[in-house]
C-alpha atoms as a PDB file:
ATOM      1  CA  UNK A   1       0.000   0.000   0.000  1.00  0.00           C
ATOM      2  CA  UNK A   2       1.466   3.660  -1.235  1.00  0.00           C
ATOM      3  CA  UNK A   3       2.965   5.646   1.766  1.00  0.00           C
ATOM      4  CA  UNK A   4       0.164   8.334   1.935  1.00  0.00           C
ATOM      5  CA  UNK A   5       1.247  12.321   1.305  1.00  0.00           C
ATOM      6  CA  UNK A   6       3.105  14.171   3.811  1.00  0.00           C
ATOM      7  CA  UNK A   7       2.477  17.843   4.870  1.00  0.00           C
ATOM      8  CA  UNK A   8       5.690  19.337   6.775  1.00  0.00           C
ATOM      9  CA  UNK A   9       4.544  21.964   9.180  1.00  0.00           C
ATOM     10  CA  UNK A  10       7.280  24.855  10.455  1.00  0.00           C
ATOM     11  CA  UNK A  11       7.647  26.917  13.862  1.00  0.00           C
ATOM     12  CA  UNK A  12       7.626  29.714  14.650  1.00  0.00           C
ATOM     13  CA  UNK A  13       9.764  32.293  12.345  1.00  0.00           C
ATOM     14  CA  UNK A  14      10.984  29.433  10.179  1.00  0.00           C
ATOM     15  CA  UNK A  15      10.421  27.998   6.609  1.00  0.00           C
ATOM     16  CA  UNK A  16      11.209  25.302   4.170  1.00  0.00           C
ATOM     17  CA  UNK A  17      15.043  25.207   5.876  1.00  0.00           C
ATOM     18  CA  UNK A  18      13.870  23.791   9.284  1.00  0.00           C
ATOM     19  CA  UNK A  19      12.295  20.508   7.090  1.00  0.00           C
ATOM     20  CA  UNK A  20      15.537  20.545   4.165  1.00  0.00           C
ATOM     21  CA  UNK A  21      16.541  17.330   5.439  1.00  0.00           C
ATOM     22  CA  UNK A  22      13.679  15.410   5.837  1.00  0.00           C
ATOM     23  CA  UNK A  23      11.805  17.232   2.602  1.00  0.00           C
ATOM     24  CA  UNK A  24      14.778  15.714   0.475  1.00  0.00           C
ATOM     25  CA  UNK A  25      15.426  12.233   2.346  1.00  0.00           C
ATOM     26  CA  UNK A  26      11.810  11.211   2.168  1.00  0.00           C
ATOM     27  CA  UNK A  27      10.815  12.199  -1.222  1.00  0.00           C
ATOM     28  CA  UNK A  28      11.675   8.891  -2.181  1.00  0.00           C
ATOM     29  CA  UNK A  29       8.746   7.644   0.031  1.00  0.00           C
ATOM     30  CA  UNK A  30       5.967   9.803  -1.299  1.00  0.00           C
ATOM     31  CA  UNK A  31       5.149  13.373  -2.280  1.00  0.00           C
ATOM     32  CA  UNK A  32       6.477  15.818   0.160  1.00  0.00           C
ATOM     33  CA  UNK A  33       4.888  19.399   0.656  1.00  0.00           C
ATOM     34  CA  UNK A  34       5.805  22.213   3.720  1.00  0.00           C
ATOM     35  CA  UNK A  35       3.505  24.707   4.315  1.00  0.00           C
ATOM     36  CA  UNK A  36       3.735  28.650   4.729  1.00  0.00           C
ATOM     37  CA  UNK A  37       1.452  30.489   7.296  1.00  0.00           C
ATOM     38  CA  UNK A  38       2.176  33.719   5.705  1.00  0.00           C
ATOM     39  CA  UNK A  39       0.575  36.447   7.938  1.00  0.00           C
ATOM     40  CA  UNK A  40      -2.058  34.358   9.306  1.00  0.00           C
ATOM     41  CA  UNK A  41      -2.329  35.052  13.187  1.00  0.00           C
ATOM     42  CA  UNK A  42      -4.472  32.209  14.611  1.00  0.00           C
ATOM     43  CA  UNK A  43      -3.432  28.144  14.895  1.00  0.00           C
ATOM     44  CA  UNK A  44      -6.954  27.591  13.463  1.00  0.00           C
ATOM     45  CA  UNK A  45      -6.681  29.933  10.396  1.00  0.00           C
ATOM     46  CA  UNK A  46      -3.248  27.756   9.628  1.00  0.00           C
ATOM     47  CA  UNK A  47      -4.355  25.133   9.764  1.00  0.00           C
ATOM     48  CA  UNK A  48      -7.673  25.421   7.467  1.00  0.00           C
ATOM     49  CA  UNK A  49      -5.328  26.833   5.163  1.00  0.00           C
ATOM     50  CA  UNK A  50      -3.220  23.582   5.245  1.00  0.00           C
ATOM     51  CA  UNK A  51      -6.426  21.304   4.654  1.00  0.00           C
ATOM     52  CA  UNK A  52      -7.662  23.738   1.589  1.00  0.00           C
ATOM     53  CA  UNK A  53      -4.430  22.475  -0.203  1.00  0.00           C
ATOM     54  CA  UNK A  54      -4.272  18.571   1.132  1.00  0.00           C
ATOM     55  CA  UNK A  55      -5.091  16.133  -0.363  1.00  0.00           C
ATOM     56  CA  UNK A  56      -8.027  13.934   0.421  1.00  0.00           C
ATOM     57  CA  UNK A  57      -6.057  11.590   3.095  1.00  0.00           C
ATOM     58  CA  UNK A  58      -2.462  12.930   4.208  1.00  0.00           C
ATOM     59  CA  UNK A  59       0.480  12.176   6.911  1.00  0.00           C
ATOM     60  CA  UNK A  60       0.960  15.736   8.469  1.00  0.00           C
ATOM     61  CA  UNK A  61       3.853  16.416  11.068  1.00  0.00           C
ATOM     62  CA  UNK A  62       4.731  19.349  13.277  1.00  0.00           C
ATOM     63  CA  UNK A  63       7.830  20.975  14.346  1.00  0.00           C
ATOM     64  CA  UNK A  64       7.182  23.769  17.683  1.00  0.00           C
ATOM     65  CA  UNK A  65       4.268  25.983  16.892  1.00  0.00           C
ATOM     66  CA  UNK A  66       3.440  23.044  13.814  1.00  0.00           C
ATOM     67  CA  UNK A  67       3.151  20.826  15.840  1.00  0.00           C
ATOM     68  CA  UNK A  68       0.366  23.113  17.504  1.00  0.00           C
ATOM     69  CA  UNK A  69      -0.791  23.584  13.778  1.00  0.00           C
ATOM     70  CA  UNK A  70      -0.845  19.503  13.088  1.00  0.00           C
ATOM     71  CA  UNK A  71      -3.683  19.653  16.487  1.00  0.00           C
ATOM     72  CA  UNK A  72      -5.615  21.508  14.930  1.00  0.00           C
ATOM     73  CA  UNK A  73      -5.406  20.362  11.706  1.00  0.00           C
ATOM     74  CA  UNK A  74      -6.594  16.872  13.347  1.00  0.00           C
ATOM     75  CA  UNK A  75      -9.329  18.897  15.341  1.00  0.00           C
ATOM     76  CA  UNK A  76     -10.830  19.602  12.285  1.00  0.00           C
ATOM     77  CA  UNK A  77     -10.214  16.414   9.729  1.00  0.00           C
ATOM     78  CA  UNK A  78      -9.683  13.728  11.852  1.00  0.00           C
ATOM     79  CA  UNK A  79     -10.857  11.431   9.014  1.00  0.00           C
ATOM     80  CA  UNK A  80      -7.957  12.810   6.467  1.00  0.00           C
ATOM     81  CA  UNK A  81      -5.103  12.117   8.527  1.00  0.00           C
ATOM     82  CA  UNK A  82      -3.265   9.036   7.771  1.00  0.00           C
ATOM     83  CA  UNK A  83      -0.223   9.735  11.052  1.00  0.00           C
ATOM     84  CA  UNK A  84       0.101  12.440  12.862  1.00  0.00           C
ATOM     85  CA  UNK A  85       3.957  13.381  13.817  1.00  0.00           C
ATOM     86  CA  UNK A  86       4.467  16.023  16.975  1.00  0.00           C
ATOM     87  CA  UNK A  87       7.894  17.515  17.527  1.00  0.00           C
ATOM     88  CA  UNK A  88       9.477  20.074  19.634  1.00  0.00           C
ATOM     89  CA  UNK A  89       6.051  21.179  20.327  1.00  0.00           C
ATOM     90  CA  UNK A  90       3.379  21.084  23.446  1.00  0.00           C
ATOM     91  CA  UNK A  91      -0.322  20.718  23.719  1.00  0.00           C
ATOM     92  CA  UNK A  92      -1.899  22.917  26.530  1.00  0.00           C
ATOM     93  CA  UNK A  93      -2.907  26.656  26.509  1.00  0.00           C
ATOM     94  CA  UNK A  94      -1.679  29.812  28.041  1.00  0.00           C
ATOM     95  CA  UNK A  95      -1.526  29.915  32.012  1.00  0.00           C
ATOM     96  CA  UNK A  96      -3.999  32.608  33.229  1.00  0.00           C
ATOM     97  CA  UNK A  97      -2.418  34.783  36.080  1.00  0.00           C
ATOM     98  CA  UNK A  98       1.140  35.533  36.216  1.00  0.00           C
ATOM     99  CA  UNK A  99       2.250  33.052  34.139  1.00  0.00           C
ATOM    100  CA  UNK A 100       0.391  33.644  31.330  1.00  0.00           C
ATOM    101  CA  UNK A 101       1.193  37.487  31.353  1.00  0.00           C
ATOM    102  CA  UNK A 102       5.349  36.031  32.022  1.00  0.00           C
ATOM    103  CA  UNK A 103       5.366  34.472  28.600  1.00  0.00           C
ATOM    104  CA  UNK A 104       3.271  37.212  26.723  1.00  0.00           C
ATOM    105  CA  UNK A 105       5.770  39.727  28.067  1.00  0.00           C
ATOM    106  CA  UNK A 106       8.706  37.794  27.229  1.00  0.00           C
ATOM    107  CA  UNK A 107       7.535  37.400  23.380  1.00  0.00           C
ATOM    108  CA  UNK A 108       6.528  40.710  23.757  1.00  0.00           C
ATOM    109  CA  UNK A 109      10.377  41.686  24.741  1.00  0.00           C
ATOM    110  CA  UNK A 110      11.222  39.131  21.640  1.00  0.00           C
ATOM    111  CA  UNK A 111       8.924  40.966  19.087  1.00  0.00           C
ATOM    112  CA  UNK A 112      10.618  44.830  19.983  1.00  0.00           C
ATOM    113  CA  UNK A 113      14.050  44.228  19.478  1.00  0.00           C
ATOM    114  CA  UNK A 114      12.963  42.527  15.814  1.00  0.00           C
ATOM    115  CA  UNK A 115      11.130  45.785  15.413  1.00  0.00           C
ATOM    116  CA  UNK A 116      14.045  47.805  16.123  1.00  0.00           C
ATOM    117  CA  UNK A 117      17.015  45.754  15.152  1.00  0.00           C
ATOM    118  CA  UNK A 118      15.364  43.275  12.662  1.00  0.00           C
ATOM    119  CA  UNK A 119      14.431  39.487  12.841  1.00  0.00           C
ATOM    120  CA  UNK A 120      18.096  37.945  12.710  1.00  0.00           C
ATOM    121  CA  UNK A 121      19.245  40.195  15.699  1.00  0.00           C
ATOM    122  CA  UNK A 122      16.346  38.843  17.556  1.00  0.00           C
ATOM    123  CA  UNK A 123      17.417  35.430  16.736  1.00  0.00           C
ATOM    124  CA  UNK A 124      20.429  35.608  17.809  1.00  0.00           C
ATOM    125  CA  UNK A 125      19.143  36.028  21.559  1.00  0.00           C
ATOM    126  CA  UNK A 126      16.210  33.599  20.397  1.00  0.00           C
ATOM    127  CA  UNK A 127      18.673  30.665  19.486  1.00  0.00           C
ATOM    128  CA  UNK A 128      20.534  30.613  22.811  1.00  0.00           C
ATOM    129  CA  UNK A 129      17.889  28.320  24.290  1.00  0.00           C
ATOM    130  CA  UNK A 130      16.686  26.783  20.897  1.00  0.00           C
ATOM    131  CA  UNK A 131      20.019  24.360  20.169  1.00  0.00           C
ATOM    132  CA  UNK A 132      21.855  22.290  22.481  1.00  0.00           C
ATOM    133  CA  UNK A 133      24.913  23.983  24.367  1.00  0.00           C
ATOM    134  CA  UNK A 134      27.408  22.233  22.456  1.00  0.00           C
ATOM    135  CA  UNK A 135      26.163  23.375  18.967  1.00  0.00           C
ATOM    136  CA  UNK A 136      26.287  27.326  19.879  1.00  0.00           C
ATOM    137  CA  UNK A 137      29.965  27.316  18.673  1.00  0.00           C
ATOM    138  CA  UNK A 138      28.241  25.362  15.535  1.00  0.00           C
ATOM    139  CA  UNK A 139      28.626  28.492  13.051  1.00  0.00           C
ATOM    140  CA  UNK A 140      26.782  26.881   9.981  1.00  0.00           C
ATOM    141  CA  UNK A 141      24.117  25.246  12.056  1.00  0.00           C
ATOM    142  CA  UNK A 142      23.849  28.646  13.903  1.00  0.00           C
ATOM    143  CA  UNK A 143      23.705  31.108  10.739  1.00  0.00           C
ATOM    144  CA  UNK A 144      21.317  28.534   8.946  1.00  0.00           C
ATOM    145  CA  UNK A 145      19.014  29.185  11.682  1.00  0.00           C
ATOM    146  CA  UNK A 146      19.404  32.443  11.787  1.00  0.00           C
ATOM    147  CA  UNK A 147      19.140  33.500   8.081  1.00  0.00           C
ATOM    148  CA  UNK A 148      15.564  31.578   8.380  1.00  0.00           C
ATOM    149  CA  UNK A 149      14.978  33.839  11.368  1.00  0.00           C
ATOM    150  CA  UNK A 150      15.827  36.744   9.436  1.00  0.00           C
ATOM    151  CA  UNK A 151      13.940  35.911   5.858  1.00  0.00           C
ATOM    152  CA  UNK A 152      11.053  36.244   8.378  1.00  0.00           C
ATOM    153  CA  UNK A 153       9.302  40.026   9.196  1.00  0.00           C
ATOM    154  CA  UNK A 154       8.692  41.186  12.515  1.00  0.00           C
ATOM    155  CA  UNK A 155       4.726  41.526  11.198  1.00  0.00           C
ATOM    156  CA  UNK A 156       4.950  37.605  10.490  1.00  0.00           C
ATOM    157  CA  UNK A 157       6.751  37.174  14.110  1.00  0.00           C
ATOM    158  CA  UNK A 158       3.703  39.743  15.359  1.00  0.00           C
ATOM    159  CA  UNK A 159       1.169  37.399  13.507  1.00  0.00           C
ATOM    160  CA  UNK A 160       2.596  33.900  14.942  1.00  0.00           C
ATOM    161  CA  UNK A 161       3.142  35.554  18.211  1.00  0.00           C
ATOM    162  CA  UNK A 162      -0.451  36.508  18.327  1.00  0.00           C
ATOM    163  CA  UNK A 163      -1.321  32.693  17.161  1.00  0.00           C
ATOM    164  CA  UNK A 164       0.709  31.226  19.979  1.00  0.00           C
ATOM    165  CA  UNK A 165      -0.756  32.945  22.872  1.00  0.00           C
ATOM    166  CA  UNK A 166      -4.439  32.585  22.081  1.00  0.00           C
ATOM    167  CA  UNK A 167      -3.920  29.058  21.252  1.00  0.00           C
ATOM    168  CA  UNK A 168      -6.483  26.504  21.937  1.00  0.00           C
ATOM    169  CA  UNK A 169      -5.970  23.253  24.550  1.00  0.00           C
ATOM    170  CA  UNK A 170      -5.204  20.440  22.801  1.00  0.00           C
ATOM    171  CA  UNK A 171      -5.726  17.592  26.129  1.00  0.00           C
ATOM    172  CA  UNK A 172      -8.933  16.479  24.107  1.00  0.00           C
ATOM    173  CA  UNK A 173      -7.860  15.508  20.654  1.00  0.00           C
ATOM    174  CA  UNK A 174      -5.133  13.195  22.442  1.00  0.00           C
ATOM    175  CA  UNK A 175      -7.623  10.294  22.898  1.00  0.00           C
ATOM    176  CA  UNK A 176      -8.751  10.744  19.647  1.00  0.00           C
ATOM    177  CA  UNK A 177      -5.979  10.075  17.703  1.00  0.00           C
ATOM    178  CA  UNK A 178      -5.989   6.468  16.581  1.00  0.00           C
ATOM    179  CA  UNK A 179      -3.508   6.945  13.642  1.00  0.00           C
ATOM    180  CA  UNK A 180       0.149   6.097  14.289  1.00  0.00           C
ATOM    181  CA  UNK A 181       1.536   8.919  16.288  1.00  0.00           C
ATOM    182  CA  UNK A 182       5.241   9.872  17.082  1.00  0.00           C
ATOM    183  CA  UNK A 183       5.941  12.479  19.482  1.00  0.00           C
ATOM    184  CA  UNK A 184       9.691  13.191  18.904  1.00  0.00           C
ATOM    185  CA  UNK A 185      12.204  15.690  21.110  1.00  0.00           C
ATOM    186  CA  UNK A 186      15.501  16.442  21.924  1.00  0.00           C
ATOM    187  CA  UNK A 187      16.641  15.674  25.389  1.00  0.00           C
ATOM    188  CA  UNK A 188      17.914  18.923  26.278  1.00  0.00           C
ATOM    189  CA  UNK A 189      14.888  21.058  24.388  1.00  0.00           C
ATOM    190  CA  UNK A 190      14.405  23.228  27.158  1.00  0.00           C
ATOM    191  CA  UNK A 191      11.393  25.093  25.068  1.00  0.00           C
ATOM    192  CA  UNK A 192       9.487  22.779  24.728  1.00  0.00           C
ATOM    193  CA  UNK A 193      10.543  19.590  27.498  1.00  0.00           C
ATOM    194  CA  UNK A 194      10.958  15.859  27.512  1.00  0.00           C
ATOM    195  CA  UNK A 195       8.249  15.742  30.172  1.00  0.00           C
ATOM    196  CA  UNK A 196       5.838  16.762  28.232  1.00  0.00           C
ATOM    197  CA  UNK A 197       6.842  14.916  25.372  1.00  0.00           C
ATOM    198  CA  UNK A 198       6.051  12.143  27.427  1.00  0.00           C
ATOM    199  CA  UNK A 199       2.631  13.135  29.151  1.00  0.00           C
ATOM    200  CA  UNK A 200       1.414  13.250  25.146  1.00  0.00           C
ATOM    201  CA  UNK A 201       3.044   9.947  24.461  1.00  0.00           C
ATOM    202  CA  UNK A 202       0.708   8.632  27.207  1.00  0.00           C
ATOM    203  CA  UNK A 203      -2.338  10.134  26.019  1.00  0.00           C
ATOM    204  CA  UNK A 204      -1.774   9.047  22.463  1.00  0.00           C
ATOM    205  CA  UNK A 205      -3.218   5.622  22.011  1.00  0.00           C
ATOM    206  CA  UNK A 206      -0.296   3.129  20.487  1.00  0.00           C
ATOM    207  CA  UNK A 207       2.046   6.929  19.897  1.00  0.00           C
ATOM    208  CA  UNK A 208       5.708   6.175  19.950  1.00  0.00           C
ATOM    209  CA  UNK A 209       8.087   7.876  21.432  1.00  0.00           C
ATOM    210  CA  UNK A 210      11.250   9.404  20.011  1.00  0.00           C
ATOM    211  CA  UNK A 211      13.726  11.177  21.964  1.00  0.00           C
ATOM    212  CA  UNK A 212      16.813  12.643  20.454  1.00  0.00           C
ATOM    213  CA  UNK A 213      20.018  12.519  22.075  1.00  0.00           C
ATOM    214  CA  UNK A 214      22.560  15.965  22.378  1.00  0.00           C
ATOM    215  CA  UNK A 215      19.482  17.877  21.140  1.00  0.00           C
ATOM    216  CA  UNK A 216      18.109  20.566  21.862  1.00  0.00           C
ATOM    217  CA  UNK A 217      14.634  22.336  20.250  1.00  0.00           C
ATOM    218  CA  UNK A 218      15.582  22.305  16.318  1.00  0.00           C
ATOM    219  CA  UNK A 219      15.837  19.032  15.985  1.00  0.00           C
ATOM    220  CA  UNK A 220      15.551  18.809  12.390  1.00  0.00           C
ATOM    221  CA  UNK A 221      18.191  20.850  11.969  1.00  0.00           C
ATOM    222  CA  UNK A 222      20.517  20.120  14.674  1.00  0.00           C
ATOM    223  CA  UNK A 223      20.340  16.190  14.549  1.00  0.00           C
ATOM    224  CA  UNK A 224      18.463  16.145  10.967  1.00  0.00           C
ATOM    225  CA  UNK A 225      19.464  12.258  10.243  1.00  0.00           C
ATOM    226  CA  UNK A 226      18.155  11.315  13.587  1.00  0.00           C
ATOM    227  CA  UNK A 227      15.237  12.697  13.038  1.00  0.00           C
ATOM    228  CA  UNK A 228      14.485  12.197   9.184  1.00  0.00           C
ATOM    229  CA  UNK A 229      15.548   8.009  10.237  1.00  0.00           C
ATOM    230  CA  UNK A 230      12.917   8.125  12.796  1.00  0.00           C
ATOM    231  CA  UNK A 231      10.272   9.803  10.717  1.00  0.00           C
ATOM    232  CA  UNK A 232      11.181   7.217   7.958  1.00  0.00           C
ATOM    233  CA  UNK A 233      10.280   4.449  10.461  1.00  0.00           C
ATOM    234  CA  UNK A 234       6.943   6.039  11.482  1.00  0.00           C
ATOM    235  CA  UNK A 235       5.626   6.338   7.630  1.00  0.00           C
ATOM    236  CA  UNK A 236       6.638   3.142   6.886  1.00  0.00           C
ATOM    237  CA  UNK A 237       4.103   2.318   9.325  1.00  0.00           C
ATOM    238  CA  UNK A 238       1.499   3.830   7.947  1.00  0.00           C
END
């Protein structure tokens, strides 16, 4: 039976680089496509964009905020998806209180020095906590990264900024997804943890989990044969 499409899904402030990898590697496996969100400030609005470009039944998976994206593209077509791949990402919604208003201000504080001293300036405090410690000396892996960043407006970072803090919980699709599931993460992502990586491993009926070793939150990019070998395994599957 024919591996099904696949629909790559990027973060926040990144594009067709974060997936290079995995886009060329599994070509040979079946038609590859990576979306764009554009300007579009809402998870939902993404991911109806997404589905008006699928194909009938499709493999979608999610790096960070895609993976956020690849929820709610389930929410809505549970029926068209094939496997459902969640990486780097997390499922529940803004804290109310003090917490909530501790991550709006620091994206906030993110979002103002892009405005003032452009995208790739902002990445370069972004990235500190997006890679593994060991790769920060990396400088291609590093200015790979950050030439994605800056390819990116701060009006697309306002947009996805805007998308990530009203985003929806995702606790109830979990049970619902009866499609083989990986949730995949790099042991030291420290944006988006192992723990929780695990907690949606458990919710997942039959999911498998993937963890990356000497990784931190760009896994695709920072370990990309890891990952592309382990989403190789999970379409074969399907």
């Amino acid at each position: 039976m024919p591996i099904p499409p696949l629909i790559l899904v990027p973060g926040l402030m990144c594009d067709d680089a974060v997936w290079a990898h995995q886009a060329r590697e599994l070509a040979s496996l079946t038609t590859v496509t990576i979306a764009d969100h554009g300007t579009l400030d809402s998870l939902g609005r993404m991911a109806d964009a997404i589905l008006s470009l699928a194909p009938d039944r499709f493999a979608i998976a999610g790096h960070s905020m895609g993976g956020r994206v690849a929820f709610e593209v389930f929410r809505r077509a549970p029926d068209r998806i094939a496997g459902i791949a969640l990486m780097d990402t997390a499922y529940t919604p803004r804290h109310d209180g003090v917490a909530g208003e501790r991550e709006a201000a620091g994206r906030f504080a993110l979002l103002d020095i892009a405005r003032r001293e452009g995208t790739r300036t902002m990445g370069a405090v972004w990235v500190q906590r997006m890679v593994h410690p060991s790769r920060l000396s990396d400088e291609v892996l590093l200015n790979s990264i950050l030439d994605m960043i800056g390819r990116k407006t701060p009006d697309i970072f306002a947009a996805q900024i805007r998308a990530l803090l009203d985003r929806p919980d995702a606790t109830p699709l979990m049970e619902r997804i009866q499609c083989p599931a990986m949730v995949l993460c790099g042991r030291e992502d420290t944006w988006s943890i192992l723990s929780q990586h695990e907690q949606m491993a458990a919710k997942i009926p039959h999911s498998r989990l993937v963890v990356i070793e000497e990784c931190g939150h760009m896994s695709t990019m920072e370990r990309p044969e890891h990952v592309t070998a382990a989403m190789r395994d999970w379409l074969t599957s399907l």
